[in-house]
PDB file of N, CA and C in Angstrom:
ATOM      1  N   UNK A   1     -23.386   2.386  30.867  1.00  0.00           N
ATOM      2  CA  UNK A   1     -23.047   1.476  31.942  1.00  0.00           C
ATOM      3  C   UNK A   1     -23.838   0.180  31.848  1.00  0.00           C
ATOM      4  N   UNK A   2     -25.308   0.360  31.207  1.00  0.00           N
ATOM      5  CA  UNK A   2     -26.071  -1.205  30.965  1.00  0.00           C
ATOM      6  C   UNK A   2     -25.475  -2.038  30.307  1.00  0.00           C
ATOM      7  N   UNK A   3     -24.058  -1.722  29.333  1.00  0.00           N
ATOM      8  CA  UNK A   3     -23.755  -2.763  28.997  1.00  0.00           C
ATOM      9  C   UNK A   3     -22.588  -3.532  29.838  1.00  0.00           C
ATOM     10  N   UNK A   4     -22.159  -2.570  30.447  1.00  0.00           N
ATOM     11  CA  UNK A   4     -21.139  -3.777  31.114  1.00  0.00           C
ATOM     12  C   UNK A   4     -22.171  -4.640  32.001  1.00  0.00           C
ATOM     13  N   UNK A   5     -23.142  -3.958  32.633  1.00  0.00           N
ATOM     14  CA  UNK A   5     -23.714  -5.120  33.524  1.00  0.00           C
ATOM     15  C   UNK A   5     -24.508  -6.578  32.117  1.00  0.00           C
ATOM     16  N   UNK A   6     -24.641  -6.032  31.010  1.00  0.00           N
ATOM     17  CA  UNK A   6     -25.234  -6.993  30.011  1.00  0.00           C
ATOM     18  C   UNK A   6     -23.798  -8.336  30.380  1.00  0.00           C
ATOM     19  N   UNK A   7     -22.424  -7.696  29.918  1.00  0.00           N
ATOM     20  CA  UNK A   7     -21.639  -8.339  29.919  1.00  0.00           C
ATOM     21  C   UNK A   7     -21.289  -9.319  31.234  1.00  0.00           C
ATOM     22  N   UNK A   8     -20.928  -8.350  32.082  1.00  0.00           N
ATOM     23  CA  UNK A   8     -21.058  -9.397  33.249  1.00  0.00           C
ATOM     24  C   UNK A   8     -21.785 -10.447  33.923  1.00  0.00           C
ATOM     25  N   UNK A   9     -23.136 -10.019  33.726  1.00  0.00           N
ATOM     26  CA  UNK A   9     -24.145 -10.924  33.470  1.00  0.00           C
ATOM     27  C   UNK A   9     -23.565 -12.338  32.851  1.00  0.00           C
ATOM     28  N   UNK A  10     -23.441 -11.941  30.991  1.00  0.00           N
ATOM     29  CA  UNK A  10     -23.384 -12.775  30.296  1.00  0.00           C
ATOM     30  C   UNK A  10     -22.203 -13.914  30.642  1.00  0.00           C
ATOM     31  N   UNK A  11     -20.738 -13.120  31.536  1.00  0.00           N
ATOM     32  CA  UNK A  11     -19.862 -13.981  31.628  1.00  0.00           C
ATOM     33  C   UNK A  11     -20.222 -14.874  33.003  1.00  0.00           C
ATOM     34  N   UNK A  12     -21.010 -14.912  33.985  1.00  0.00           N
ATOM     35  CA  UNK A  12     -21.239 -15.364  35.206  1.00  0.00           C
ATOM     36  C   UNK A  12     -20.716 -14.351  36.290  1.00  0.00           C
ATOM     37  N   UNK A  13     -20.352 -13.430  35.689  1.00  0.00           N
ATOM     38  CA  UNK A  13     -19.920 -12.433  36.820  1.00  0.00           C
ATOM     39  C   UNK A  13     -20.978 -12.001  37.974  1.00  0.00           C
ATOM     40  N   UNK A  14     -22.229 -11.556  37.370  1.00  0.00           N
ATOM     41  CA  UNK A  14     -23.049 -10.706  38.172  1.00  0.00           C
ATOM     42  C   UNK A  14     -24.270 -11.372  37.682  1.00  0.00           C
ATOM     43  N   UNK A  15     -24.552 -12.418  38.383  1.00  0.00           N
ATOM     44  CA  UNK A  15     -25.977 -12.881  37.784  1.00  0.00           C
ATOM     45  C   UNK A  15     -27.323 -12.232  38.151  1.00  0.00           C
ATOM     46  N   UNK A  16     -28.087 -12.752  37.570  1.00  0.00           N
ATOM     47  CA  UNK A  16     -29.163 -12.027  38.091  1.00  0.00           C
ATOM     48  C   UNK A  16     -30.734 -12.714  37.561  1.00  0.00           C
ATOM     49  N   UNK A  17     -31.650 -12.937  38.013  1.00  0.00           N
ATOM     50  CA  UNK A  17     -33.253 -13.114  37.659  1.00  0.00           C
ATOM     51  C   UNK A  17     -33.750 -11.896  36.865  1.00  0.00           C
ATOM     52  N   UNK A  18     -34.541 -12.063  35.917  1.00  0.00           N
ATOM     53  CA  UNK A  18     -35.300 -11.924  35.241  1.00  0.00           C
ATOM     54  C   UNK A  18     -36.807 -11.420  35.204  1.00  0.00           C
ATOM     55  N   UNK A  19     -37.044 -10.290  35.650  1.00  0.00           N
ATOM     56  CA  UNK A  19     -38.480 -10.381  36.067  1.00  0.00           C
ATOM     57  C   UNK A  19     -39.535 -10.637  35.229  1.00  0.00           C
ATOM     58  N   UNK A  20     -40.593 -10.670  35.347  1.00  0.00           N
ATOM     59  CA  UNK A  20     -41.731 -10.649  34.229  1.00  0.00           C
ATOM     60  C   UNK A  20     -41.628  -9.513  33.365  1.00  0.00           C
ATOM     61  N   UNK A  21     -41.208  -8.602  34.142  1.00  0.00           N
ATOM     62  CA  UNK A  21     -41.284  -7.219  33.059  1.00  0.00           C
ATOM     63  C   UNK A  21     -40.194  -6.842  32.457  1.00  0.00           C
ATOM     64  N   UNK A  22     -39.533  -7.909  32.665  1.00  0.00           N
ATOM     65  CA  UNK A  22     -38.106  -8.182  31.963  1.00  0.00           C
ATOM     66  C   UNK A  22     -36.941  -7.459  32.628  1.00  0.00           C
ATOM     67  N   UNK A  23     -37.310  -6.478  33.381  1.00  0.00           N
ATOM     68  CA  UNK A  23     -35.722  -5.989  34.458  1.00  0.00           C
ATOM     69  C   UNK A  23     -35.209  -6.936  34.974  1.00  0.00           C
ATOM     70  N   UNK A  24     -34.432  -6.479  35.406  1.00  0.00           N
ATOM     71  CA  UNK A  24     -33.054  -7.402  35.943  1.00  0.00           C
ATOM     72  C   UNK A  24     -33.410  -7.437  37.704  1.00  0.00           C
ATOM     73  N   UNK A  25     -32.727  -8.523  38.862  1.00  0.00           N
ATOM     74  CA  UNK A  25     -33.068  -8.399  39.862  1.00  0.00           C
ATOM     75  C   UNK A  25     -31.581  -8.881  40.871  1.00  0.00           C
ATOM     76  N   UNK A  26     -30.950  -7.661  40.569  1.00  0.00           N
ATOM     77  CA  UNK A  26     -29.765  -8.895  41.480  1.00  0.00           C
ATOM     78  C   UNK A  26     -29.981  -8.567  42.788  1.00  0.00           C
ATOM     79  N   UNK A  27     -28.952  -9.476  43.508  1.00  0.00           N
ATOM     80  CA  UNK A  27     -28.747  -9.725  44.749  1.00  0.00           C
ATOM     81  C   UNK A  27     -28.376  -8.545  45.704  1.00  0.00           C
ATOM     82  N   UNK A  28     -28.191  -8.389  46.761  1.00  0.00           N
ATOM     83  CA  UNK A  28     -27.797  -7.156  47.864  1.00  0.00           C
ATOM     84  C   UNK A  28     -26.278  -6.815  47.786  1.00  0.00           C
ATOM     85  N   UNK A  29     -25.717  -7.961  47.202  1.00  0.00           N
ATOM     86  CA  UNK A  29     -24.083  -7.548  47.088  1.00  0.00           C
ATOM     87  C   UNK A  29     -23.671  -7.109  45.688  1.00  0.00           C
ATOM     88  N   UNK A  30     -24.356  -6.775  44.700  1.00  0.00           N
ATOM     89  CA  UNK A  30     -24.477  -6.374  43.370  1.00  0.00           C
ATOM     90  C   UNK A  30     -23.462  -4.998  43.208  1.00  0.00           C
ATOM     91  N   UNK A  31     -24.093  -4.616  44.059  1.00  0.00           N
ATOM     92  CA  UNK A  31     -23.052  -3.157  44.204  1.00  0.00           C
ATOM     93  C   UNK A  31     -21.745  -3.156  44.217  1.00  0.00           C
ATOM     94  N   UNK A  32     -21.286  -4.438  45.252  1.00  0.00           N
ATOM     95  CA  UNK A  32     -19.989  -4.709  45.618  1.00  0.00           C
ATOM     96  C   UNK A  32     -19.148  -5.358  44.651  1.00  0.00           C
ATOM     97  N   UNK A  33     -19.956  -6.308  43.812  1.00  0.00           N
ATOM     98  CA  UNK A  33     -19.391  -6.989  42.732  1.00  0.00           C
ATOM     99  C   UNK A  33     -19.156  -6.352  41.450  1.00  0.00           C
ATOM    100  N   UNK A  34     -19.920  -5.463  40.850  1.00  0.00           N
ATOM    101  CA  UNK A  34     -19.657  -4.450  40.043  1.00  0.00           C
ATOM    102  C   UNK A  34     -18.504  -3.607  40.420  1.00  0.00           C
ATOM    103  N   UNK A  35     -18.244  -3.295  41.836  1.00  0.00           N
ATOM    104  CA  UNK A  35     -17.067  -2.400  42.239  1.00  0.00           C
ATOM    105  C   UNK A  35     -15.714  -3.419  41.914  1.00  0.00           C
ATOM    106  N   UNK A  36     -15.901  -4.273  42.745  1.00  0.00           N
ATOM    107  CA  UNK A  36     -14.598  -5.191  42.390  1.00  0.00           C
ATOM    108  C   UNK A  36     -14.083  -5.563  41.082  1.00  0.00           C
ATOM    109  N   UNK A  37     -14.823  -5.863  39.926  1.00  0.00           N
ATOM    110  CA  UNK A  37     -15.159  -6.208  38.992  1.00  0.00           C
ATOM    111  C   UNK A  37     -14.026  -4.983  38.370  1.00  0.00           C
ATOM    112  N   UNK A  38     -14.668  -4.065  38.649  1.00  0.00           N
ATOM    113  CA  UNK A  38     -14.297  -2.562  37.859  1.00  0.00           C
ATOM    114  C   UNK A  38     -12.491  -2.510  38.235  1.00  0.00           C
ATOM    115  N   UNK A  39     -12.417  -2.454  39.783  1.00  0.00           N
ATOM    116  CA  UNK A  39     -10.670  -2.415  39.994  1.00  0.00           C
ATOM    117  C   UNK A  39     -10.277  -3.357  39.407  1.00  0.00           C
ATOM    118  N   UNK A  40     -10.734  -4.908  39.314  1.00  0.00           N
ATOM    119  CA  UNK A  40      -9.974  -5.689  38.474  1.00  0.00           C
ATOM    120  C   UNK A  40      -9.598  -5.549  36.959  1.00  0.00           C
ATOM    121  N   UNK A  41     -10.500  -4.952  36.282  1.00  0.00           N
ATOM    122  CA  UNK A  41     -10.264  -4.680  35.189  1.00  0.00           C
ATOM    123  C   UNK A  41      -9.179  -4.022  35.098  1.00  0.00           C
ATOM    124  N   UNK A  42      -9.266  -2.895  35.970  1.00  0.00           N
ATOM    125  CA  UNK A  42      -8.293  -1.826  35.708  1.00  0.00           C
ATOM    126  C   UNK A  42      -6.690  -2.046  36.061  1.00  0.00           C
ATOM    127  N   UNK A  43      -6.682  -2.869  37.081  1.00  0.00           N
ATOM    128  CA  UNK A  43      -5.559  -3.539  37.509  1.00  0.00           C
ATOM    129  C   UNK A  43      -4.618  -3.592  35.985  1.00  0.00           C
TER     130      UNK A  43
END
């Protein structure tokens, strides 16, 4: 599953900060956008 979020990331889909320790930090609606993301594909 880390790579679709790599991907989405990469396209502007699901952005996200960078921490020092290099994880990822998205936003509170992250969840929601990955969901949508997913039915659209499938559409």
């Amino acid at each position: 599953m880390n790579d679709h979020y790599d991907i989405y990331e990469e396209k502007g889909m699901l952005p996200s900060k960078r921490l020092s320790n290099g994880y990822r930090n998205f936003d509170e609606n992250a969840i929601e956008k990955v969901e949508l993301i997913q039915r659209l594909v499938y559409i």
